[in-house]
C-alpha atoms as a PDB file:
ATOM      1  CA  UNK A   1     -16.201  -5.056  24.490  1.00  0.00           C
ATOM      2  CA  UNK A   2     -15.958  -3.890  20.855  1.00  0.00           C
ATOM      3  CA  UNK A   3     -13.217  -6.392  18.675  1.00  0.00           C
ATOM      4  CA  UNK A   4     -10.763  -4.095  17.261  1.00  0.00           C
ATOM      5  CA  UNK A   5      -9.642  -4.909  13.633  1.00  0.00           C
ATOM      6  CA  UNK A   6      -7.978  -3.552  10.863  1.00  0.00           C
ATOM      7  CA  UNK A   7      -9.431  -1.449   7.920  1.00  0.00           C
ATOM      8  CA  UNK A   8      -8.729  -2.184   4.384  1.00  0.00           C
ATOM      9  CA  UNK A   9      -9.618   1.077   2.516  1.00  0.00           C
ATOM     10  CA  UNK A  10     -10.053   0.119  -1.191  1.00  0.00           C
ATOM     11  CA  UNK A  11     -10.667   2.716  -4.008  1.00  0.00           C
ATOM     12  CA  UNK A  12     -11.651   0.324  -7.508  1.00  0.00           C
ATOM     13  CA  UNK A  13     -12.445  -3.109  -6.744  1.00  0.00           C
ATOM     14  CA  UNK A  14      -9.531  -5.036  -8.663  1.00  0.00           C
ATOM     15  CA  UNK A  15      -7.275  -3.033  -6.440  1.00  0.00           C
ATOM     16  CA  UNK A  16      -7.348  -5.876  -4.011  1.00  0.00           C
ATOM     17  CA  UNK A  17      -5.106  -6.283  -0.552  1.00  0.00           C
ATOM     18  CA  UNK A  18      -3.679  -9.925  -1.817  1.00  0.00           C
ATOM     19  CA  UNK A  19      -1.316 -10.837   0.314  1.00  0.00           C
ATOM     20  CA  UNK A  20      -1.350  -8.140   2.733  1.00  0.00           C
ATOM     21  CA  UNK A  21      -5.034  -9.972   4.035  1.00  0.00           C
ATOM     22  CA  UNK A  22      -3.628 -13.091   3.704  1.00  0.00           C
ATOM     23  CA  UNK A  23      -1.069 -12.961   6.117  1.00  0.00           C
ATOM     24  CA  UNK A  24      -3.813 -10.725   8.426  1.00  0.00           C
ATOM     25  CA  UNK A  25      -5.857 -13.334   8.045  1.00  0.00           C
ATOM     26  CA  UNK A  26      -3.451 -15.850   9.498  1.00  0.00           C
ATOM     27  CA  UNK A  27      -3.002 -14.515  12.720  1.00  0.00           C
ATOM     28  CA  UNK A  28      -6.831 -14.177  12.850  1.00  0.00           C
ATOM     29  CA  UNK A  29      -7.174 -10.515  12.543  1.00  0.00           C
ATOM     30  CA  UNK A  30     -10.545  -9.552  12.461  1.00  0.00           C
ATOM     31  CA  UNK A  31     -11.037  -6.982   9.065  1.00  0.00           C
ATOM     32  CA  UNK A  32     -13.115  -4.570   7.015  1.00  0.00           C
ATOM     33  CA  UNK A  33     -12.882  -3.864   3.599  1.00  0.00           C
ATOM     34  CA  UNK A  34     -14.680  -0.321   2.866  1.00  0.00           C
ATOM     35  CA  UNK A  35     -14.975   1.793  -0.116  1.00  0.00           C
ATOM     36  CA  UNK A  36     -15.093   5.400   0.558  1.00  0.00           C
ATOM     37  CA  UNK A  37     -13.418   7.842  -1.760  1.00  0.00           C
ATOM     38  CA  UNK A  38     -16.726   9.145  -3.776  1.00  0.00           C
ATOM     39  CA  UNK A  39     -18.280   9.816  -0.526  1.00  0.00           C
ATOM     40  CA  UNK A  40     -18.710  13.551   1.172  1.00  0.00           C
ATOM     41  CA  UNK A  41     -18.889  11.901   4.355  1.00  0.00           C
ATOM     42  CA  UNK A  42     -17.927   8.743   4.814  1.00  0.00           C
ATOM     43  CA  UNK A  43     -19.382   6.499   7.503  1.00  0.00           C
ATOM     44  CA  UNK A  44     -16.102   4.949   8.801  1.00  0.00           C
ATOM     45  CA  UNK A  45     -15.214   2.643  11.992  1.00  0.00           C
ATOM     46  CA  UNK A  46     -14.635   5.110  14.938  1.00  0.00           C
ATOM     47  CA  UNK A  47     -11.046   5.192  15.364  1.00  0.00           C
ATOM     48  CA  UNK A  48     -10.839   2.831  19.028  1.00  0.00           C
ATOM     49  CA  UNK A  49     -12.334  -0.415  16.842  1.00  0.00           C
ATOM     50  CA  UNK A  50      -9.335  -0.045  14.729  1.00  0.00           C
ATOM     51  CA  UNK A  51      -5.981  -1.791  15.591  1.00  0.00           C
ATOM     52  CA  UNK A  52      -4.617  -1.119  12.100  1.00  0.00           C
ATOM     53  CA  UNK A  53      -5.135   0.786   8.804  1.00  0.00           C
ATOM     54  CA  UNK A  54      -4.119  -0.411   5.241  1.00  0.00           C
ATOM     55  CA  UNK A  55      -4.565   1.890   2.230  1.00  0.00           C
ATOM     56  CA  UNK A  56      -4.744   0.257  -1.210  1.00  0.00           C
ATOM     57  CA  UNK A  57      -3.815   2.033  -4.921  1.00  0.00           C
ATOM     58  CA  UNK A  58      -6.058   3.021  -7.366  1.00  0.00           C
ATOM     59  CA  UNK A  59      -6.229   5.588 -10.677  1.00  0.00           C
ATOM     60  CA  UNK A  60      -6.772   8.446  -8.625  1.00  0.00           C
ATOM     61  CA  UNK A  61      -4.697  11.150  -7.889  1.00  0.00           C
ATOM     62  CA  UNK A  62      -4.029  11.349  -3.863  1.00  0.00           C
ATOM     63  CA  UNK A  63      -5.311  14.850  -3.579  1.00  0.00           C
ATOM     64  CA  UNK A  64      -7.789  14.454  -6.445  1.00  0.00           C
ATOM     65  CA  UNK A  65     -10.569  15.697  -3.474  1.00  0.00           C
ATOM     66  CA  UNK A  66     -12.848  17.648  -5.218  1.00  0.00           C
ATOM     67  CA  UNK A  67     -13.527  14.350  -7.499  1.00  0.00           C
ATOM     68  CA  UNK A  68     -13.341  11.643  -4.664  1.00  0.00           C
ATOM     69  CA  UNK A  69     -14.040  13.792  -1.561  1.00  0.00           C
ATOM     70  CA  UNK A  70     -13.872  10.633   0.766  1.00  0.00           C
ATOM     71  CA  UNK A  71     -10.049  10.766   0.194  1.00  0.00           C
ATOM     72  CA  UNK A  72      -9.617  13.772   2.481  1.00  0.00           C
ATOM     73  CA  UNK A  73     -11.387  11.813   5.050  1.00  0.00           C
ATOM     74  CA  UNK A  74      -8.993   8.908   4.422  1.00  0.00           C
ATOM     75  CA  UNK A  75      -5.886  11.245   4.498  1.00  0.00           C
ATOM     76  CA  UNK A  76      -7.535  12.724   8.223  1.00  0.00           C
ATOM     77  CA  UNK A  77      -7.533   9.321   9.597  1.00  0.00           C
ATOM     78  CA  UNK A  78      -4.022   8.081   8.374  1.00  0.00           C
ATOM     79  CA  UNK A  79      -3.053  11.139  10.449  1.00  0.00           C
ATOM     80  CA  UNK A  80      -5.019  10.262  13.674  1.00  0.00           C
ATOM     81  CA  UNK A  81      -3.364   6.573  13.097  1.00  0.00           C
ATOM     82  CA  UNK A  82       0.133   7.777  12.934  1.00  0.00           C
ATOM     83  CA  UNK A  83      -0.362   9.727  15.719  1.00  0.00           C
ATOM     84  CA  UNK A  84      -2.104   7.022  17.586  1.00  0.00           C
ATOM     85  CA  UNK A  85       0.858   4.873  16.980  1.00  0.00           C
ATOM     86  CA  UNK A  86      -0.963   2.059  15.156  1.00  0.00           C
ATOM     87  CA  UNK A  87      -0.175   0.701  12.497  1.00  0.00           C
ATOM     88  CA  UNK A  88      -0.002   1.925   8.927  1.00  0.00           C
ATOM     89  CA  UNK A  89       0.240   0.596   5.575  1.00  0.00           C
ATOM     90  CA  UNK A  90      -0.302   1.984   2.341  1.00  0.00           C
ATOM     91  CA  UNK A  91       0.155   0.922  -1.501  1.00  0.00           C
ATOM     92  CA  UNK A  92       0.685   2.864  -4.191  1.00  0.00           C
ATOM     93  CA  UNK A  93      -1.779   5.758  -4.606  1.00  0.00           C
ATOM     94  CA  UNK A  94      -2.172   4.440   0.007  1.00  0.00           C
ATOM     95  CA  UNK A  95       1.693   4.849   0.151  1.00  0.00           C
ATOM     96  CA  UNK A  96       1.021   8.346  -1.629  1.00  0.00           C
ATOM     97  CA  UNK A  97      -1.997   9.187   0.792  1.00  0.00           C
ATOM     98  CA  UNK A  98       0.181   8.469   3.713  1.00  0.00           C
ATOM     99  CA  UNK A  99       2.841  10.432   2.317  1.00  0.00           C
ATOM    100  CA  UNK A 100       0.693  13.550   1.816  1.00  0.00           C
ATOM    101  CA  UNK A 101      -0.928  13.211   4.559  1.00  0.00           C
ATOM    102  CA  UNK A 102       2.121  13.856   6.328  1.00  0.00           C
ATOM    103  CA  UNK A 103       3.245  16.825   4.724  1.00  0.00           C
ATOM    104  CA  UNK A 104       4.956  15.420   1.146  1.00  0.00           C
ATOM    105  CA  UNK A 105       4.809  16.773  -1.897  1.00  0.00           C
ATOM    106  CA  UNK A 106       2.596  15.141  -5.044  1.00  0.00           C
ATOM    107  CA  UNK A 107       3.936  15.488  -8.534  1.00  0.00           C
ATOM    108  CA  UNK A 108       3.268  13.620 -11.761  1.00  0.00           C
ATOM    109  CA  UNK A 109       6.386  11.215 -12.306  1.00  0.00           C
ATOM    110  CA  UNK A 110       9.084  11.885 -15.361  1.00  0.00           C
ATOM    111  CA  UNK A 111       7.567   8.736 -16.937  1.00  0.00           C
ATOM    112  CA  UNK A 112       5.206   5.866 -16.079  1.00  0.00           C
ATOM    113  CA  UNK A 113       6.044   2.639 -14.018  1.00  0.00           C
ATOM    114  CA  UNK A 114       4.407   0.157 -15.241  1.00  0.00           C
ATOM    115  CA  UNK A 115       5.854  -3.495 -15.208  1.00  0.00           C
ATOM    116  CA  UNK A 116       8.754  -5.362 -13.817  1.00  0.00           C
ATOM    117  CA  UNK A 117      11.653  -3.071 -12.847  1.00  0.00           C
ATOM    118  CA  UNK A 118      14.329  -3.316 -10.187  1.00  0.00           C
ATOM    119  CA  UNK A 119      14.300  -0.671  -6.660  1.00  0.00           C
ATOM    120  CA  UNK A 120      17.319  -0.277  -5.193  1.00  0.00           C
ATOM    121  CA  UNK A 121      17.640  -1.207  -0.754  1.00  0.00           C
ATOM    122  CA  UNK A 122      17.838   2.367   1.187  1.00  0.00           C
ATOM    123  CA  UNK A 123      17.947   1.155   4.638  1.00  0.00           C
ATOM    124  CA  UNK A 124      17.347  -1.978   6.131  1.00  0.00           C
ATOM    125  CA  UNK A 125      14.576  -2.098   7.908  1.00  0.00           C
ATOM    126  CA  UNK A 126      12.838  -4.741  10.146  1.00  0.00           C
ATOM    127  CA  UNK A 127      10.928  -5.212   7.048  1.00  0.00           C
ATOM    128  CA  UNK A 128      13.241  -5.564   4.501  1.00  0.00           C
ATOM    129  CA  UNK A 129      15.471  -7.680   6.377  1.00  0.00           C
ATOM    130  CA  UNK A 130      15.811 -10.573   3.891  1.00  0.00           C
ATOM    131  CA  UNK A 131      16.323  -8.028   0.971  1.00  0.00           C
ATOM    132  CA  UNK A 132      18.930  -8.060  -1.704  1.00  0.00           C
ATOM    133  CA  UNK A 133      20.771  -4.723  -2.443  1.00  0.00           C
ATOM    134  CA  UNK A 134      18.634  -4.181  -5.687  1.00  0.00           C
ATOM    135  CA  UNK A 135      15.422  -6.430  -6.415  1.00  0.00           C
ATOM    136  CA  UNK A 136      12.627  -6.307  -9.377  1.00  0.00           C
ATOM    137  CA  UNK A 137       9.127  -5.845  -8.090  1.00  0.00           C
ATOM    138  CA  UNK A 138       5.820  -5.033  -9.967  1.00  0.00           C
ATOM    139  CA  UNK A 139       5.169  -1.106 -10.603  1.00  0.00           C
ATOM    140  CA  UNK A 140       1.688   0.239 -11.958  1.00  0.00           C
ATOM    141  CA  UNK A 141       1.834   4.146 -11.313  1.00  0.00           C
ATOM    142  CA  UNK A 142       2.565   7.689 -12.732  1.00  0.00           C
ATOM    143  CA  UNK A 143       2.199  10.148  -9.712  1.00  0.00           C
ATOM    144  CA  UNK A 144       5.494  10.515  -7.170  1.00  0.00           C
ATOM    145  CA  UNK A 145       5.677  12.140  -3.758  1.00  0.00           C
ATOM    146  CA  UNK A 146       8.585  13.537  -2.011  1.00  0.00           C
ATOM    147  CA  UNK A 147       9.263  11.774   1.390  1.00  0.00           C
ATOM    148  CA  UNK A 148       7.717  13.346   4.388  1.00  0.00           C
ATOM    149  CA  UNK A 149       9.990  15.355   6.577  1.00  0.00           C
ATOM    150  CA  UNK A 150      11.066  12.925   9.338  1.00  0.00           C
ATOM    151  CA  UNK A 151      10.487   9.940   7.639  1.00  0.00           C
ATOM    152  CA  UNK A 152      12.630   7.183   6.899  1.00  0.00           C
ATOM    153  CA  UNK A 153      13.472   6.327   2.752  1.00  0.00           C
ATOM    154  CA  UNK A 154      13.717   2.735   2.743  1.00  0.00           C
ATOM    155  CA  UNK A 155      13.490   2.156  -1.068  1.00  0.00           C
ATOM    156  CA  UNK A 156      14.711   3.747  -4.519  1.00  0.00           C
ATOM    157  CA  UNK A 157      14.224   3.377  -8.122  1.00  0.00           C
ATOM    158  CA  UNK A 158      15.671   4.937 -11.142  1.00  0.00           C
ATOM    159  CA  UNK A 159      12.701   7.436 -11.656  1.00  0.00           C
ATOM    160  CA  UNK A 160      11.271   7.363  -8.434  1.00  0.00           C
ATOM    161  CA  UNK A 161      13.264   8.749  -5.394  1.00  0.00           C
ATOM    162  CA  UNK A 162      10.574   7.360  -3.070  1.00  0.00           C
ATOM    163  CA  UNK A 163       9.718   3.877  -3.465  1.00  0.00           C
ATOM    164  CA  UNK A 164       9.077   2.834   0.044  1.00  0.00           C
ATOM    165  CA  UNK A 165       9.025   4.825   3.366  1.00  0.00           C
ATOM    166  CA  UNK A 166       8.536   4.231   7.050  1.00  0.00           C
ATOM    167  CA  UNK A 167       7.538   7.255   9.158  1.00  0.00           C
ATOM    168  CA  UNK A 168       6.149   6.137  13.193  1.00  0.00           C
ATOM    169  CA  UNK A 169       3.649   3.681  12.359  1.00  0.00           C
ATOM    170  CA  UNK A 170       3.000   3.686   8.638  1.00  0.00           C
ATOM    171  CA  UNK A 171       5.108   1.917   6.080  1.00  0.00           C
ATOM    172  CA  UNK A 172       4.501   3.366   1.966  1.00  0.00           C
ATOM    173  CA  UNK A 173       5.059   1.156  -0.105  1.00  0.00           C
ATOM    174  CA  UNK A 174       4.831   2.471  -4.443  1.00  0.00           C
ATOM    175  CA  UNK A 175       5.457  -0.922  -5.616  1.00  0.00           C
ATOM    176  CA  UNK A 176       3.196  -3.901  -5.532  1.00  0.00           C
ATOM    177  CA  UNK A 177       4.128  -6.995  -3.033  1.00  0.00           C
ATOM    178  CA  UNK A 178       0.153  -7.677  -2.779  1.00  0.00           C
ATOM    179  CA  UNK A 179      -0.320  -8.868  -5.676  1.00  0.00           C
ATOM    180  CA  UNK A 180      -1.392 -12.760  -6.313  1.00  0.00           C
ATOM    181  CA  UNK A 181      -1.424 -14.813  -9.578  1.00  0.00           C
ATOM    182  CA  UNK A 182      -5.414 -13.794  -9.391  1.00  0.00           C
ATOM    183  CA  UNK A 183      -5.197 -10.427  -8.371  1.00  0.00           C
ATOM    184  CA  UNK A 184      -2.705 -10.426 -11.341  1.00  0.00           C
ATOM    185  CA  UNK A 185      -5.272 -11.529 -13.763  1.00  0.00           C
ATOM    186  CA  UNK A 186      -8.041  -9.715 -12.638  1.00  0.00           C
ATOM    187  CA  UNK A 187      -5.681  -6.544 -13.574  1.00  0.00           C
ATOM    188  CA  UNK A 188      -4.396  -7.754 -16.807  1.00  0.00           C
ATOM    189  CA  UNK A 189      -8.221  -8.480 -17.421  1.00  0.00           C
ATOM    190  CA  UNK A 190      -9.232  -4.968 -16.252  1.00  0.00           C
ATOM    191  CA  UNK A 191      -9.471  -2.529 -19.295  1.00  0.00           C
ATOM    192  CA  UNK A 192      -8.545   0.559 -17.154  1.00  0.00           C
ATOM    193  CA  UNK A 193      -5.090  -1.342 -15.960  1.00  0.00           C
ATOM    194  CA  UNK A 194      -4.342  -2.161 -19.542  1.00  0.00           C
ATOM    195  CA  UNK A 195      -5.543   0.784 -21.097  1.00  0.00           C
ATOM    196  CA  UNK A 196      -3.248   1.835 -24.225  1.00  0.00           C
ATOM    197  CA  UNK A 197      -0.942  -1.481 -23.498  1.00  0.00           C
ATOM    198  CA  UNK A 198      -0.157  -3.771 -26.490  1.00  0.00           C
ATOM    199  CA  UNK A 199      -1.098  -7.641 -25.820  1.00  0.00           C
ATOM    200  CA  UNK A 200       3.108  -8.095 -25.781  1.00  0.00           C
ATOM    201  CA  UNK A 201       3.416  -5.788 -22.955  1.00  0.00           C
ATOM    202  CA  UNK A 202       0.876  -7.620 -21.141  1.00  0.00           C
ATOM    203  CA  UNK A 203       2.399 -10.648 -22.297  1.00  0.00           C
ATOM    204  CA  UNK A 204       5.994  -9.474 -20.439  1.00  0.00           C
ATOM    205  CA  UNK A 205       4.058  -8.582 -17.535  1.00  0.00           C
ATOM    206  CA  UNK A 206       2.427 -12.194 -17.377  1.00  0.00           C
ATOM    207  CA  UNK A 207       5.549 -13.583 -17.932  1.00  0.00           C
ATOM    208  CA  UNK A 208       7.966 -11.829 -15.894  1.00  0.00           C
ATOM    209  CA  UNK A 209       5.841 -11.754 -12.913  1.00  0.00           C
ATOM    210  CA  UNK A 210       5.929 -15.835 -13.565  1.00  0.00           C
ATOM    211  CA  UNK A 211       9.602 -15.358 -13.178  1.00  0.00           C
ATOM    212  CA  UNK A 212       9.744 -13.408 -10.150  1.00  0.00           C
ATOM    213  CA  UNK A 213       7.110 -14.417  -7.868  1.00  0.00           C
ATOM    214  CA  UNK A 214       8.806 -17.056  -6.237  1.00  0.00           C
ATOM    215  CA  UNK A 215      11.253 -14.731  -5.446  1.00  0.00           C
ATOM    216  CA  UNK A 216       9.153 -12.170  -4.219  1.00  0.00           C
ATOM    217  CA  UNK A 217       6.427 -14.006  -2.203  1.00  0.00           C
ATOM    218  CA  UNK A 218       8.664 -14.560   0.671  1.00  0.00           C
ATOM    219  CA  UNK A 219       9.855 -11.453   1.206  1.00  0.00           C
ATOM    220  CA  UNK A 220       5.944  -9.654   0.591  1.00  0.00           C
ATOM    221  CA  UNK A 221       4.970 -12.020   3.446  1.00  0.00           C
ATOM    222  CA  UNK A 222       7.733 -10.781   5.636  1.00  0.00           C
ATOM    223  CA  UNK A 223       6.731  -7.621   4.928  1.00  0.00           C
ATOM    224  CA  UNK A 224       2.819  -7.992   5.671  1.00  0.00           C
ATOM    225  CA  UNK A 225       3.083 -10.509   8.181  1.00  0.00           C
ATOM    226  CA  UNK A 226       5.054  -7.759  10.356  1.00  0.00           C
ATOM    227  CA  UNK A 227       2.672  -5.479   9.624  1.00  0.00           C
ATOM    228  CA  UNK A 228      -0.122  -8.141  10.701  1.00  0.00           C
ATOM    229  CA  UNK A 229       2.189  -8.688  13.952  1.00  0.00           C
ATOM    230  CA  UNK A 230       2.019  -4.984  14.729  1.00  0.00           C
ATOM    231  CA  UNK A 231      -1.663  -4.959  14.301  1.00  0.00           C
ATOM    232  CA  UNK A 232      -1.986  -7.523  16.928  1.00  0.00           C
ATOM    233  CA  UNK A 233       0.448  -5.843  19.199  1.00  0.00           C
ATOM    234  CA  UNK A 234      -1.935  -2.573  18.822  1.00  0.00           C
ATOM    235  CA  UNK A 235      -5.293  -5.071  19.485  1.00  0.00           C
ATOM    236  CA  UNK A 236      -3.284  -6.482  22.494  1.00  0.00           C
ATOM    237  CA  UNK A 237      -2.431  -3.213  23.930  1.00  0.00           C
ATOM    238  CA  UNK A 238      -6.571  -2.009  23.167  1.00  0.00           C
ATOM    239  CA  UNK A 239      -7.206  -4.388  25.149  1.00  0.00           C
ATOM    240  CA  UNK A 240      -5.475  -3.995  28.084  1.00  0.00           C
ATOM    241  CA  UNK A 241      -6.069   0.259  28.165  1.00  0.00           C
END
């Protein structure tokens, strides 16, 4: 019997999953990490060895095919998961995939996110249980996207209407709860993260994320340790098909 797992779609490799694989990996969820958006055709696990999908950011733009053809292939199976019912998670440019893959519109934002800034509670959602009202998280983006018709808008900011969605199985998420102290680092290290920064805006970002992890680590691993329960709900329920 083939051991379902989850795949970890990653586009640049400091764009790493972080938390989201920690808390996978503590409930002993079997994973792949893959690679795929410069191919034509990517090679990717057949869709019954998955029991979960997670989509990570990158520079790219979601639809940005004709560059990174393997994103249309990404987008095709975020729709096969949805439909599927298993579950979905994407971050930044994922939460964007996800979002156009389900019919939402892509459009450059009215200014970039970048840094600590608060996003204001929608809905409260299984996942967001333990969240405040209004809360700052880490942003690092410039494209938006409407929220799918049918979906749910769980999450606001002042220049972004959708900051976090559920729709089904998936969750978007445009903010970053992955991130670690050394994911952190490896970005601040990263010349394409810091690209046209000045070292004091990379010293706020240092600093404030010093302020608010402790804050936000508990409520990330709410957040992706659902998702990791889900994901062995969907393995359980491979199982017994």
């Amino acid at each position: 019997m083939t051991v379902s797992k989850v795949l970890i779609v990653q586009h640049v490799p400091w764009e790493r999953p972080g938390r989201v694989l920690n808390n996978l990996d503590d409930v002993d969820v079997p994973t792949q990490i893959v690679s795929v958006c410069r191919q034509e055709r990517p090679q990717l696990p057949s869709d019954d060895e998955l029991a979960g999908l997670v989509v990570m950011g990158g520079p790219m733009g979601a639809r940005d095919f004709k560059k990174y053809p393997g994103l249309k292939a990404e987008a095709k199976l975020v729709k096969r998961m949805v439909k599927a019912d298993k579950p979905v998670l994407g971050i930044c440019l994922g939460h964007q995939i996800i979002a156009t893959a389900l019919g939402a519109k892509l459009t450059p934002g009215t200014a970039s996110e970048i840094g600590f800034a608060p996003v204001d509670r929608v809905s409260k959602h299984d996942y967001f249980s333990m969240w405040s009202p209004k809360i700052e998280v880490l942003h690092w983006h410039n494209d938006v996207v409407s929220l799918p018709e049918g979906a749910q808008l769980l999450a606001s900011s002042k220049h972004t209407q959708n900051q976090a969605f559920c729709y089904g199985s998936a969750l978007g998420l445009q903010f970053h709860l992955e991130v670690t102290p050394t994911v952190l680092e490896g970005w601040l290290a990263e010349p394409a993260m810091v690209a046209g920064m000045k070292k004091s805006g990379i010293a706020r970002i240092r600093a404030d994320f010093e302020q608010y992890d402790a804050q936000l680590k508990p409520l990330a691993d709410q957040v992706f340790s659902a998702f990791a329960a889900r994901c062995v709900a969907a393995s359980r329920a491979m199982r017994e098909a």
